[in-house]
PDB file of N, CA and C in Angstrom:
ATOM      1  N   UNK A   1     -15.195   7.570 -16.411  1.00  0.00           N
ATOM      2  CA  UNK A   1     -15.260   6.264 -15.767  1.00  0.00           C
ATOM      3  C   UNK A   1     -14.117   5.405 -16.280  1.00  0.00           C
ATOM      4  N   UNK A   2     -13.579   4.881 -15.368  1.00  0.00           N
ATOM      5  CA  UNK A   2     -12.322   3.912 -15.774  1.00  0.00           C
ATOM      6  C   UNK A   2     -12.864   2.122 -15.867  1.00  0.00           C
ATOM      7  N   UNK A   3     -12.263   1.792 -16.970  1.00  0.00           N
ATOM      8  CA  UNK A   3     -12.393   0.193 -17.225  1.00  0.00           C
ATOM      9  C   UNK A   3     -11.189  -0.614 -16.754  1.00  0.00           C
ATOM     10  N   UNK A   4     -10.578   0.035 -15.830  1.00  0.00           N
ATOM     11  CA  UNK A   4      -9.731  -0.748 -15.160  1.00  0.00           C
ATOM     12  C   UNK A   4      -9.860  -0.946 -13.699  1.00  0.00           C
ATOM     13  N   UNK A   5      -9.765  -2.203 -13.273  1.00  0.00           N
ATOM     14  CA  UNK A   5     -10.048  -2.686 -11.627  1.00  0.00           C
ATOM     15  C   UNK A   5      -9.037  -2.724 -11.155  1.00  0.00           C
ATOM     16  N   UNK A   6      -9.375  -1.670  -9.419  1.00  0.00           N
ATOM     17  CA  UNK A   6      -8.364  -1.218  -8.410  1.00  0.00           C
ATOM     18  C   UNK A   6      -8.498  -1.777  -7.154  1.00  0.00           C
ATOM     19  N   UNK A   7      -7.418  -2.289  -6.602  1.00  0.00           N
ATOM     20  CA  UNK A   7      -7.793  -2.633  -5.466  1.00  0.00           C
ATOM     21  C   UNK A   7      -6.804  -1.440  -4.681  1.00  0.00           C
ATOM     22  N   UNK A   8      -7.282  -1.552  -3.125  1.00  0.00           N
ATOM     23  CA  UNK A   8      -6.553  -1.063  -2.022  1.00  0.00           C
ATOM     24  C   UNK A   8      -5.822  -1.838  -1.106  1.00  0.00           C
ATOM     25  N   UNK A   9      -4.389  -2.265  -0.876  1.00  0.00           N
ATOM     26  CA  UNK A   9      -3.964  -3.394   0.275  1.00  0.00           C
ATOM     27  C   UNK A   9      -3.456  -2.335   1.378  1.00  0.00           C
ATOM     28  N   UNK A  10      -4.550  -2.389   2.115  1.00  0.00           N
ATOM     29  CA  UNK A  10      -3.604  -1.356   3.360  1.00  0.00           C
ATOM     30  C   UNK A  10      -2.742  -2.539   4.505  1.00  0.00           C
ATOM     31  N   UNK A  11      -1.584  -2.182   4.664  1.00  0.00           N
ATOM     32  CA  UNK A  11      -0.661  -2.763   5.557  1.00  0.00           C
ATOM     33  C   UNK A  11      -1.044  -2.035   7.448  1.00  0.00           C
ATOM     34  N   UNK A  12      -0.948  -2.913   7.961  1.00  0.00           N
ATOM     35  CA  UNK A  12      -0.668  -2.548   9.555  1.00  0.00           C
ATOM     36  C   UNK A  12      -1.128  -3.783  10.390  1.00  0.00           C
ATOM     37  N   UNK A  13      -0.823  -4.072  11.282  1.00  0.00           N
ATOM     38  CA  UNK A  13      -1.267  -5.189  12.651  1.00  0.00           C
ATOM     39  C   UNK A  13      -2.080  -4.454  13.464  1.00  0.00           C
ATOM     40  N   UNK A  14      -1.741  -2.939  13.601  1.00  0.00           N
ATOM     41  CA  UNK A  14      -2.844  -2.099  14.549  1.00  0.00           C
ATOM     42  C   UNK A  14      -4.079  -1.829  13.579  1.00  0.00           C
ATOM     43  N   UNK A  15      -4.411  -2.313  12.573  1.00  0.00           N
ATOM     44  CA  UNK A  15      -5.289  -2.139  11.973  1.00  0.00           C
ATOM     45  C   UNK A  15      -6.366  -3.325  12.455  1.00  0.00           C
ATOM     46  N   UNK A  16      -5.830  -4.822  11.961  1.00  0.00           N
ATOM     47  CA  UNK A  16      -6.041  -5.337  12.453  1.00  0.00           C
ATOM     48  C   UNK A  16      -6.786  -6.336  13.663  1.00  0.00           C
ATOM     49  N   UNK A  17      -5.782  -5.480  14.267  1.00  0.00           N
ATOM     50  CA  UNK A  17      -6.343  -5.728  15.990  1.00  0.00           C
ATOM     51  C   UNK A  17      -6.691  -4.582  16.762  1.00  0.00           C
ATOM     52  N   UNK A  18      -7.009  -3.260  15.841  1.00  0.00           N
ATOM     53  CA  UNK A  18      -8.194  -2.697  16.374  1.00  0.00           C
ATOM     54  C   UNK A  18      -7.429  -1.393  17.181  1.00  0.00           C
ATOM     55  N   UNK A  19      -6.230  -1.252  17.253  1.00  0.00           N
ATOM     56  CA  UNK A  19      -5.837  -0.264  17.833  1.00  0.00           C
ATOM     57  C   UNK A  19      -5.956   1.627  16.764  1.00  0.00           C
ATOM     58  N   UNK A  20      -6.201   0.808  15.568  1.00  0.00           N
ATOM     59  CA  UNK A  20      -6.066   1.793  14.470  1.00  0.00           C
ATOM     60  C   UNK A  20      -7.269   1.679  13.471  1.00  0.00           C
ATOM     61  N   UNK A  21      -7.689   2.461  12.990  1.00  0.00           N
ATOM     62  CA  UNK A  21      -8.778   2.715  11.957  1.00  0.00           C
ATOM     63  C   UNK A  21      -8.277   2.538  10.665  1.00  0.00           C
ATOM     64  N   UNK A  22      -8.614   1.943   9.319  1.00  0.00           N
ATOM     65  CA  UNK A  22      -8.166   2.039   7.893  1.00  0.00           C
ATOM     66  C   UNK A  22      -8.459   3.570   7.963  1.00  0.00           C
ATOM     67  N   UNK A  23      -8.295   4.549   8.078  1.00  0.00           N
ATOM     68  CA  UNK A  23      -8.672   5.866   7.048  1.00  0.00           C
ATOM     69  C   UNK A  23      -8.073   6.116   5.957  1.00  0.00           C
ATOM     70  N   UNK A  24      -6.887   5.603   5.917  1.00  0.00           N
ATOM     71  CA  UNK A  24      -5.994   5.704   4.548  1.00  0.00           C
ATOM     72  C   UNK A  24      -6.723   5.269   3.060  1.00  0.00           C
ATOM     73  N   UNK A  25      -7.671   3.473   3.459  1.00  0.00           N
ATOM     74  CA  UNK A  25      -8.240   3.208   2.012  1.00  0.00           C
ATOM     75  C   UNK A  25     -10.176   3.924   2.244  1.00  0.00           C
ATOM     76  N   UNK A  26     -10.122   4.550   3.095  1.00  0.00           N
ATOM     77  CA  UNK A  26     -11.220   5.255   2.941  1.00  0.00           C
ATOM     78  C   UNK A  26     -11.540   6.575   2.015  1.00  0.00           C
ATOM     79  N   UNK A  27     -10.376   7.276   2.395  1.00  0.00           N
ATOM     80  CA  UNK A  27      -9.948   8.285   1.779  1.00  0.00           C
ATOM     81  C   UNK A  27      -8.944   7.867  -0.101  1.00  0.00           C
ATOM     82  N   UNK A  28      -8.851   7.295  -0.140  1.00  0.00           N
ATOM     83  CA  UNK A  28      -7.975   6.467  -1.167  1.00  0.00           C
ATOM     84  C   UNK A  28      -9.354   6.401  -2.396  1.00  0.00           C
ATOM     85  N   UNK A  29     -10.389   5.776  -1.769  1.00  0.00           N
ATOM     86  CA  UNK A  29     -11.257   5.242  -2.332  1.00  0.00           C
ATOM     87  C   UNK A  29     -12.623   6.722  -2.633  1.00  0.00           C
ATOM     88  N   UNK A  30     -12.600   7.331  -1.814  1.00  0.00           N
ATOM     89  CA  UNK A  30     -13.429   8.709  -2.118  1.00  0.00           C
ATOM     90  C   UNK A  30     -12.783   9.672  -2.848  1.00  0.00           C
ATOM     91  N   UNK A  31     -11.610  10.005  -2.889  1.00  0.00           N
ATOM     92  CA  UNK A  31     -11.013  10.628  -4.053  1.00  0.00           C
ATOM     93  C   UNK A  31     -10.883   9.928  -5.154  1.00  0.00           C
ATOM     94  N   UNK A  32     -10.530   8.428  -5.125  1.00  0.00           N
ATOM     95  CA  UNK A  32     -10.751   8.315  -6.813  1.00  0.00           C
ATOM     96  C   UNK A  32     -12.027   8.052  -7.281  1.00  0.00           C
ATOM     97  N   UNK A  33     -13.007   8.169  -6.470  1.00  0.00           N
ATOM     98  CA  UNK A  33     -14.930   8.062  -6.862  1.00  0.00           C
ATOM     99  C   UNK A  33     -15.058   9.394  -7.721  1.00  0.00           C
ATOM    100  N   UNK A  34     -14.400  10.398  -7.329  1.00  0.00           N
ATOM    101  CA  UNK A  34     -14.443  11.930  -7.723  1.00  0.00           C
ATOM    102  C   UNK A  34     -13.958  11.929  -8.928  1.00  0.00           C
ATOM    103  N   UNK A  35     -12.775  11.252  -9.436  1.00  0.00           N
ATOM    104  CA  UNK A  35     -12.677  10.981 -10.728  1.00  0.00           C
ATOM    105  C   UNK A  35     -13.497   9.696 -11.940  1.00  0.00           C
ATOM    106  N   UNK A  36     -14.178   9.229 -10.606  1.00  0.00           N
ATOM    107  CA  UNK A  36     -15.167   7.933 -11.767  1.00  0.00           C
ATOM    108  C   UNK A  36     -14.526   6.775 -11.348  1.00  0.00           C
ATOM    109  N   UNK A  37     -13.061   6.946 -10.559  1.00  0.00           N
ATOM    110  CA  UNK A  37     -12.938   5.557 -10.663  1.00  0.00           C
ATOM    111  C   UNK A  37     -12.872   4.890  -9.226  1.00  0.00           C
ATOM    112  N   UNK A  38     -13.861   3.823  -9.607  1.00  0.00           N
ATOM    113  CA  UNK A  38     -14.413   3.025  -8.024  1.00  0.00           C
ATOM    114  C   UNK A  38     -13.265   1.448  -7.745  1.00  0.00           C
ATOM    115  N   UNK A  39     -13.303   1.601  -6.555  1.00  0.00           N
ATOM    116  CA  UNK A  39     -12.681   0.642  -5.750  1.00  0.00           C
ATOM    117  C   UNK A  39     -13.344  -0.474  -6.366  1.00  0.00           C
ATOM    118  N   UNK A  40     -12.670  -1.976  -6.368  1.00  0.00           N
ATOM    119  CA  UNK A  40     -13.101  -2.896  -6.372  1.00  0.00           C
ATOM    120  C   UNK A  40     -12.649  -3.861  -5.493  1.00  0.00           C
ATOM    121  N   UNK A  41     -12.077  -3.817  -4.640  1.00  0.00           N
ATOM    122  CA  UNK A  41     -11.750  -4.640  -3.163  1.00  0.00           C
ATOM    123  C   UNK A  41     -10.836  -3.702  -2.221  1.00  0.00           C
ATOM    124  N   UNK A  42     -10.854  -3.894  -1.052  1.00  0.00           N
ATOM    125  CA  UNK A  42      -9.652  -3.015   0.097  1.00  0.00           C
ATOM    126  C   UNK A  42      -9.511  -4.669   0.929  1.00  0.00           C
ATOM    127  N   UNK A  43      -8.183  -4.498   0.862  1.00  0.00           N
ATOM    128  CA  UNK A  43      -7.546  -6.230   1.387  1.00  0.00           C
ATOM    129  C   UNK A  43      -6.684  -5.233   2.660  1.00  0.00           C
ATOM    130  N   UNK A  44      -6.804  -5.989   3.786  1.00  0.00           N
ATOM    131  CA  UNK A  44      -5.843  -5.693   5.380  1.00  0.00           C
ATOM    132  C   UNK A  44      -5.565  -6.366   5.658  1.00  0.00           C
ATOM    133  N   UNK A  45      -3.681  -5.861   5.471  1.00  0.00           N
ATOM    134  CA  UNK A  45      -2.688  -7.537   6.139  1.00  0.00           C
ATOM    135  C   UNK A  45      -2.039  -7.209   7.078  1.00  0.00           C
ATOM    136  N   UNK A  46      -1.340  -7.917   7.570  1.00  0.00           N
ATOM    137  CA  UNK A  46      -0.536  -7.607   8.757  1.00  0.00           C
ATOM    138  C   UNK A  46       0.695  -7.341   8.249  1.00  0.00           C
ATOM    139  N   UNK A  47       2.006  -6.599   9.371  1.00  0.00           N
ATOM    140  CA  UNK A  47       3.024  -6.303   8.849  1.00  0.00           C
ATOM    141  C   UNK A  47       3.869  -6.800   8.347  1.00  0.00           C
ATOM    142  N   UNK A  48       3.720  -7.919   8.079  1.00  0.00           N
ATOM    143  CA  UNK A  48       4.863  -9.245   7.645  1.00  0.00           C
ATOM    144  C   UNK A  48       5.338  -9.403   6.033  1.00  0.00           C
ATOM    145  N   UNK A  49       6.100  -9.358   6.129  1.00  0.00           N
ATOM    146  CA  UNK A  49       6.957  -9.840   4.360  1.00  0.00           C
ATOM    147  C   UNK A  49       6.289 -10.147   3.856  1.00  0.00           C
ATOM    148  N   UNK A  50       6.065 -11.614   4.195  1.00  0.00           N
ATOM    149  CA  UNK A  50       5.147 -13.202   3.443  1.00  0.00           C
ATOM    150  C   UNK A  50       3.635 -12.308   3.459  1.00  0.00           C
ATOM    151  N   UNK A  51       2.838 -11.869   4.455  1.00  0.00           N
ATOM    152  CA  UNK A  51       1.805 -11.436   3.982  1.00  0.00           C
ATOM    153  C   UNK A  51       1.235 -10.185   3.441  1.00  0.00           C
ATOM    154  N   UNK A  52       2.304  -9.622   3.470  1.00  0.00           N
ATOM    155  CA  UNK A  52       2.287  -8.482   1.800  1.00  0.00           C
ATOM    156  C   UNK A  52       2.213  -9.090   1.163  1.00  0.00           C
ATOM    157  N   UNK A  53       3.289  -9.992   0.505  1.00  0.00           N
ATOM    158  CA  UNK A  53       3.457 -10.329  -0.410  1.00  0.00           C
ATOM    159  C   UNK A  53       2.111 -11.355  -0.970  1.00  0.00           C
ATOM    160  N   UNK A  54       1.835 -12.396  -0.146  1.00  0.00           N
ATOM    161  CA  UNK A  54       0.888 -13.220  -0.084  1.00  0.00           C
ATOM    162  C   UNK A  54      -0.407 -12.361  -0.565  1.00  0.00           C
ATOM    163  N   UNK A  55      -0.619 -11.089   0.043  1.00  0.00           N
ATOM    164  CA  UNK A  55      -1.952 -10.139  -0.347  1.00  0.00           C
ATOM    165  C   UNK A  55      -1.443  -9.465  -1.892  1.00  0.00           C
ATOM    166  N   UNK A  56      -0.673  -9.219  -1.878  1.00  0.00           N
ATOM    167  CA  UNK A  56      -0.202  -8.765  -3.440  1.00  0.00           C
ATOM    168  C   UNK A  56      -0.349  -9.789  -4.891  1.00  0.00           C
ATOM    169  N   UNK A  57       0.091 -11.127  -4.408  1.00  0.00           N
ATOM    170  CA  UNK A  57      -0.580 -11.979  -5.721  1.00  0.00           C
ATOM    171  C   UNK A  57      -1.823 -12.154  -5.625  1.00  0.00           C
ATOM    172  N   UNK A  58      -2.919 -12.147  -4.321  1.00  0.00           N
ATOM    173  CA  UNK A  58      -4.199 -12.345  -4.287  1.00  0.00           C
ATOM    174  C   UNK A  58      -4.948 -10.910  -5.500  1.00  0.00           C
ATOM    175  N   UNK A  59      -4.490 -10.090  -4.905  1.00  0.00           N
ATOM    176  CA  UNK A  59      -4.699  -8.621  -5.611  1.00  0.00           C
ATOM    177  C   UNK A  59      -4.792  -8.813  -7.059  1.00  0.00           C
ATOM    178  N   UNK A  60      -3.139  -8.803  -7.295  1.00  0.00           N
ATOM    179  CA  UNK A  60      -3.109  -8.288  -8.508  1.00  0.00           C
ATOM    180  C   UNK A  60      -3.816  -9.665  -9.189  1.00  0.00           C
ATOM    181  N   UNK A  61      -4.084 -10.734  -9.526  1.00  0.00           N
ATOM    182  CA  UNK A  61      -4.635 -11.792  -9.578  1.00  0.00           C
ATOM    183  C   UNK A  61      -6.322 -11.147 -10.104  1.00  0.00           C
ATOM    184  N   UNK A  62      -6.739 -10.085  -9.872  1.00  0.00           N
ATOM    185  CA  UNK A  62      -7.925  -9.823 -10.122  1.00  0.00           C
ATOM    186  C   UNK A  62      -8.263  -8.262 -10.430  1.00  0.00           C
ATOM    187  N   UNK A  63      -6.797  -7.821 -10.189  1.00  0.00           N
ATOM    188  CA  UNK A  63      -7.010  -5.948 -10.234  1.00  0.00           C
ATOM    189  C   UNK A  63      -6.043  -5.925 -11.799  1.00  0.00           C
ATOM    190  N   UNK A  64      -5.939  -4.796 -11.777  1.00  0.00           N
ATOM    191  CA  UNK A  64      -5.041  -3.786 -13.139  1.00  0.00           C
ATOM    192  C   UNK A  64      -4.010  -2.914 -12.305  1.00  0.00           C
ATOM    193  N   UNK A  65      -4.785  -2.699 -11.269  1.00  0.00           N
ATOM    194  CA  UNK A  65      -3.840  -1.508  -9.898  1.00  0.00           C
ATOM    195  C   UNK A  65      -4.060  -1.729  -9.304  1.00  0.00           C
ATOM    196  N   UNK A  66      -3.069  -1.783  -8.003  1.00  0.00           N
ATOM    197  CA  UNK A  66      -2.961  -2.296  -6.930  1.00  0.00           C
ATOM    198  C   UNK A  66      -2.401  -1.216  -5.875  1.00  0.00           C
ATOM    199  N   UNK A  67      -2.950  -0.194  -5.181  1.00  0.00           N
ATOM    200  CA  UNK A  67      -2.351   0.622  -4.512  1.00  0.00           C
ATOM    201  C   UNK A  67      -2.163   0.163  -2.997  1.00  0.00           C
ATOM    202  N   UNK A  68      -1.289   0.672  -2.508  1.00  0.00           N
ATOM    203  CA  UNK A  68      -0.438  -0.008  -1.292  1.00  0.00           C
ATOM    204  C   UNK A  68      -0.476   0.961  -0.035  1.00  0.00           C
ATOM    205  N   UNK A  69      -0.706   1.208   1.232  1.00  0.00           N
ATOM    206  CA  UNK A  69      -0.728   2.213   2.267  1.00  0.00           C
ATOM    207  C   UNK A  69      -0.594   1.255   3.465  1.00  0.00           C
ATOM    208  N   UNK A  70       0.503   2.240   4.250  1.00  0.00           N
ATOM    209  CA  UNK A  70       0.768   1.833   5.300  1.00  0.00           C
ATOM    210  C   UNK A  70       1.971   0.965   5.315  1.00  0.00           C
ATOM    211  N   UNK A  71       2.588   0.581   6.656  1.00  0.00           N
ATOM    212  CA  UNK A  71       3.573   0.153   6.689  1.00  0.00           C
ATOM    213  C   UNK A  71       4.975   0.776   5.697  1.00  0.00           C
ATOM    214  N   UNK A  72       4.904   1.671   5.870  1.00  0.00           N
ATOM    215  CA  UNK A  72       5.873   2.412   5.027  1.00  0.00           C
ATOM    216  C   UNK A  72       6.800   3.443   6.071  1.00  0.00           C
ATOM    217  N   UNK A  73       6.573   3.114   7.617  1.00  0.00           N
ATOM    218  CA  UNK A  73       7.278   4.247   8.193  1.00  0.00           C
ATOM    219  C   UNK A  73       8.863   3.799   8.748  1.00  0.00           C
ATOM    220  N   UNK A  74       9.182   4.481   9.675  1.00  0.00           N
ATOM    221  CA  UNK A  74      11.037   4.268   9.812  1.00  0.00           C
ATOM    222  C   UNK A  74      11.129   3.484  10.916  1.00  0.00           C
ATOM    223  N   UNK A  75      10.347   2.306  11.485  1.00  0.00           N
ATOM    224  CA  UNK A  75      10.419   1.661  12.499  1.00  0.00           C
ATOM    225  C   UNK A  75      10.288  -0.044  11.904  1.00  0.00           C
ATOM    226  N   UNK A  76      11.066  -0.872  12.932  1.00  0.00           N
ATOM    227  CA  UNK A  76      11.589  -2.673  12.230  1.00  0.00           C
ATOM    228  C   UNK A  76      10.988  -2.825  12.175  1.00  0.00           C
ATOM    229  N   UNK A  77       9.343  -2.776  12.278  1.00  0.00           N
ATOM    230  CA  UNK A  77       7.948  -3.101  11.966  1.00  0.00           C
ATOM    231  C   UNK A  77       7.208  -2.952  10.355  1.00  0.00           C
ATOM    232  N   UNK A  78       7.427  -1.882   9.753  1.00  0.00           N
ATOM    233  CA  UNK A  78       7.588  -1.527   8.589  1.00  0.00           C
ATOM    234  C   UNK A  78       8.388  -1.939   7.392  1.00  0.00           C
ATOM    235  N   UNK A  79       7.750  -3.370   6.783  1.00  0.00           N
ATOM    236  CA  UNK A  79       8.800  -3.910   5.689  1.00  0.00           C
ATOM    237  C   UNK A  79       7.578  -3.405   4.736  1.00  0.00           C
ATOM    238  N   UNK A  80       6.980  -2.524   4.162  1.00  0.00           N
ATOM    239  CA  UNK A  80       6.248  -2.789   3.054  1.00  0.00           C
ATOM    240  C   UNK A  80       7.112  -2.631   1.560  1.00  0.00           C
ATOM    241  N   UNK A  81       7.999  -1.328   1.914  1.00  0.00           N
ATOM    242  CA  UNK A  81       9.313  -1.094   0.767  1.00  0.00           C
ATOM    243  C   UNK A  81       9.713  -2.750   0.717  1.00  0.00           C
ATOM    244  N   UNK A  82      10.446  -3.185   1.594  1.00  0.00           N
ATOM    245  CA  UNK A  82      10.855  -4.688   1.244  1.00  0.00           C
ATOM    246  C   UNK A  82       9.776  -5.328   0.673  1.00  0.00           C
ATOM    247  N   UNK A  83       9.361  -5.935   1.279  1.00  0.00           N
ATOM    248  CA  UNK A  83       8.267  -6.986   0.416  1.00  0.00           C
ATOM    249  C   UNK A  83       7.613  -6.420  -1.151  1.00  0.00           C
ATOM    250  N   UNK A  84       7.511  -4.941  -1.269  1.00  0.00           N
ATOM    251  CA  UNK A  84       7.111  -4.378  -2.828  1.00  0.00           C
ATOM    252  C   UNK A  84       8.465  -4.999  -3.817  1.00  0.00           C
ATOM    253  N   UNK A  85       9.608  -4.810  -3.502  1.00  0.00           N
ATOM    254  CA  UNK A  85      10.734  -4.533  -3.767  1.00  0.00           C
ATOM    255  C   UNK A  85      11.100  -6.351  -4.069  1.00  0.00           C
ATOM    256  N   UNK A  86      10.725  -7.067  -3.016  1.00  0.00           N
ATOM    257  CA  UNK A  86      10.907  -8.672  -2.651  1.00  0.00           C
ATOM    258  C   UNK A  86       9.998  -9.216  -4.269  1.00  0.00           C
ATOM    259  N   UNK A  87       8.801  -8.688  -4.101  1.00  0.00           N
ATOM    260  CA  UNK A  87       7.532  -9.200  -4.908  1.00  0.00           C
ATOM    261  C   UNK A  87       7.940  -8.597  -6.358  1.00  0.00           C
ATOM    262  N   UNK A  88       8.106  -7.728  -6.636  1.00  0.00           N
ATOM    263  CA  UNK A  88       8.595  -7.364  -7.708  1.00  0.00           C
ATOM    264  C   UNK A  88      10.320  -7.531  -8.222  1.00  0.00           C
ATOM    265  N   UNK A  89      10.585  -8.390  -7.756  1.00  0.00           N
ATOM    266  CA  UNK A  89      12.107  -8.744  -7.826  1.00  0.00           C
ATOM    267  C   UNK A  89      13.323  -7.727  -8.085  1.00  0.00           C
ATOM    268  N   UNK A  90      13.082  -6.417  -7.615  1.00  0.00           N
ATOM    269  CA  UNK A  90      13.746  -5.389  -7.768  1.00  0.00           C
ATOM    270  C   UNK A  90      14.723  -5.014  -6.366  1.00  0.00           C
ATOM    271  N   UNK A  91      15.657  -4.569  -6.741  1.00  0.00           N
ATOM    272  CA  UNK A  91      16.552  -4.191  -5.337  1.00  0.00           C
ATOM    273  C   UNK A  91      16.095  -2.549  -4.697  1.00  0.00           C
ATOM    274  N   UNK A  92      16.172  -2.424  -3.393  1.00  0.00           N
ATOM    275  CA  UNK A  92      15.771  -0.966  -2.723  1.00  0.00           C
ATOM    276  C   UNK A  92      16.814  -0.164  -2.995  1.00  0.00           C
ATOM    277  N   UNK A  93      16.651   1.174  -3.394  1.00  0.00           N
ATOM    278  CA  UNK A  93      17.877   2.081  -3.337  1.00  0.00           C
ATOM    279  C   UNK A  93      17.971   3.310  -2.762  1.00  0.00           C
ATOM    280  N   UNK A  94      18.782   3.773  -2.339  1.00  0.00           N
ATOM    281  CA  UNK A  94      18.260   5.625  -1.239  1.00  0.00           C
ATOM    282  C   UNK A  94      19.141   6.564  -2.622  1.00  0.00           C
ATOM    283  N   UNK A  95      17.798   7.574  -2.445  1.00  0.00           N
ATOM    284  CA  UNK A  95      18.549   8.993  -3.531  1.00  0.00           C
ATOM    285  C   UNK A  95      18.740   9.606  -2.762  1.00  0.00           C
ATOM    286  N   UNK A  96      19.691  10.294  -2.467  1.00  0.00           N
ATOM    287  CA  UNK A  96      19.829  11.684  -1.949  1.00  0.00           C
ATOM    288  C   UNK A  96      19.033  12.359  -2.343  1.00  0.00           C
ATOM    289  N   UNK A  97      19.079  12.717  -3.366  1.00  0.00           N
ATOM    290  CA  UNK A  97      18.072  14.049  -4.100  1.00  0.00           C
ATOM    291  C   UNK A  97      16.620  13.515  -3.488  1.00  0.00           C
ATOM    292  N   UNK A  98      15.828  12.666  -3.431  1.00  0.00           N
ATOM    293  CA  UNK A  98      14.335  12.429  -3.185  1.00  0.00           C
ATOM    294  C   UNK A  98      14.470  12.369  -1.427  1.00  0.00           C
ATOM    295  N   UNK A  99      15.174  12.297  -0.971  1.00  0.00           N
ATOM    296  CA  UNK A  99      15.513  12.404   0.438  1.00  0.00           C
ATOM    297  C   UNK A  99      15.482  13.699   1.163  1.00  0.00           C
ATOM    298  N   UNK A 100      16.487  14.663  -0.022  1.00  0.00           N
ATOM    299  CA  UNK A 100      16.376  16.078   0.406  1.00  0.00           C
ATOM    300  C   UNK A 100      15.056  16.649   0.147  1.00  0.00           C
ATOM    301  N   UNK A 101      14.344  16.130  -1.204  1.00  0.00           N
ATOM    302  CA  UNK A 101      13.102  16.750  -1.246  1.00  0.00           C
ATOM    303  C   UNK A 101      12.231  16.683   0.238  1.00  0.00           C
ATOM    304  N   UNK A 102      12.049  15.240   0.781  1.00  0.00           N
ATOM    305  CA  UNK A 102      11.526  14.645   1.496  1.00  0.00           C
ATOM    306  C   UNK A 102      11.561  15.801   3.038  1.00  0.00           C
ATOM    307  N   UNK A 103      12.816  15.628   3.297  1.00  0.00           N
ATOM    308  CA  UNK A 103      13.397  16.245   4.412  1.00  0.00           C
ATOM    309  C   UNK A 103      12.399  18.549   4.094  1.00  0.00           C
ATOM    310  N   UNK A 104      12.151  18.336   3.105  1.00  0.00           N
ATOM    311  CA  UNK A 104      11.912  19.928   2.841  1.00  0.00           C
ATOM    312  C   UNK A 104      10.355  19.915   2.860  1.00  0.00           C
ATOM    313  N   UNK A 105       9.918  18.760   2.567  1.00  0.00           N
ATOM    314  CA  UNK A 105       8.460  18.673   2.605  1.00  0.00           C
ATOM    315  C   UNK A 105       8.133  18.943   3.942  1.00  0.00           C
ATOM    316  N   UNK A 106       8.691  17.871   4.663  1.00  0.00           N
ATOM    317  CA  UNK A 106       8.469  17.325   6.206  1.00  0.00           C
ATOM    318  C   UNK A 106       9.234  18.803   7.507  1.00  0.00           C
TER     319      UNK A 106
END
């Protein structure tokens, strides 16, 4: 059993407004039950900078971990890399090497 509190922020607008199902913090949250450690909130924002970010100080504000899903794909809709990157005052960078892995997975 873990003494540290987790939240889930799943990103999407089709979540939202219903075009899409969370399964991501469903599944998120039943595999780490299997190890003992239980969810303590799942927060759903829309795709926007400001409200990542906005859901990320609410979060961490009350968690230890803060895991993130969704909004992570290759379309202008998808800032979650930005806003992690924005919120944590860090710059984005591309590896080749984790790219090629990527490309071998996929």
């Amino acid at each position: 059993m873990s003494d540290k509190s987790v939240s889930v922020l799943a990103v999407g607008s089709e979540i939202l407004d219903g075009r899409a199902q969370d399964t991501n913090s469903r599944f998120i949250a039943a595999e780490l039950a299997v190890s003992g450690i239980h969810i303590q909130q799942i927060l759903i924002c829309d795709d926007r900078e400001e409200d990542i970010i906005k859901a990320l100080k609410f979060l961490e504000s009350s968690s230890s971990i803060v895991i993130v899903s969704g909004g992570l794909g290759p379309t202008s809709d998808d800032v979650t890399r930005q806003a992690v990157a924005r919120y944590c005052d860090k710059s984005l960078m591309f590896s080749e090497e984790e790219f090629s892995h990527l490309k071998e997975f996929f």
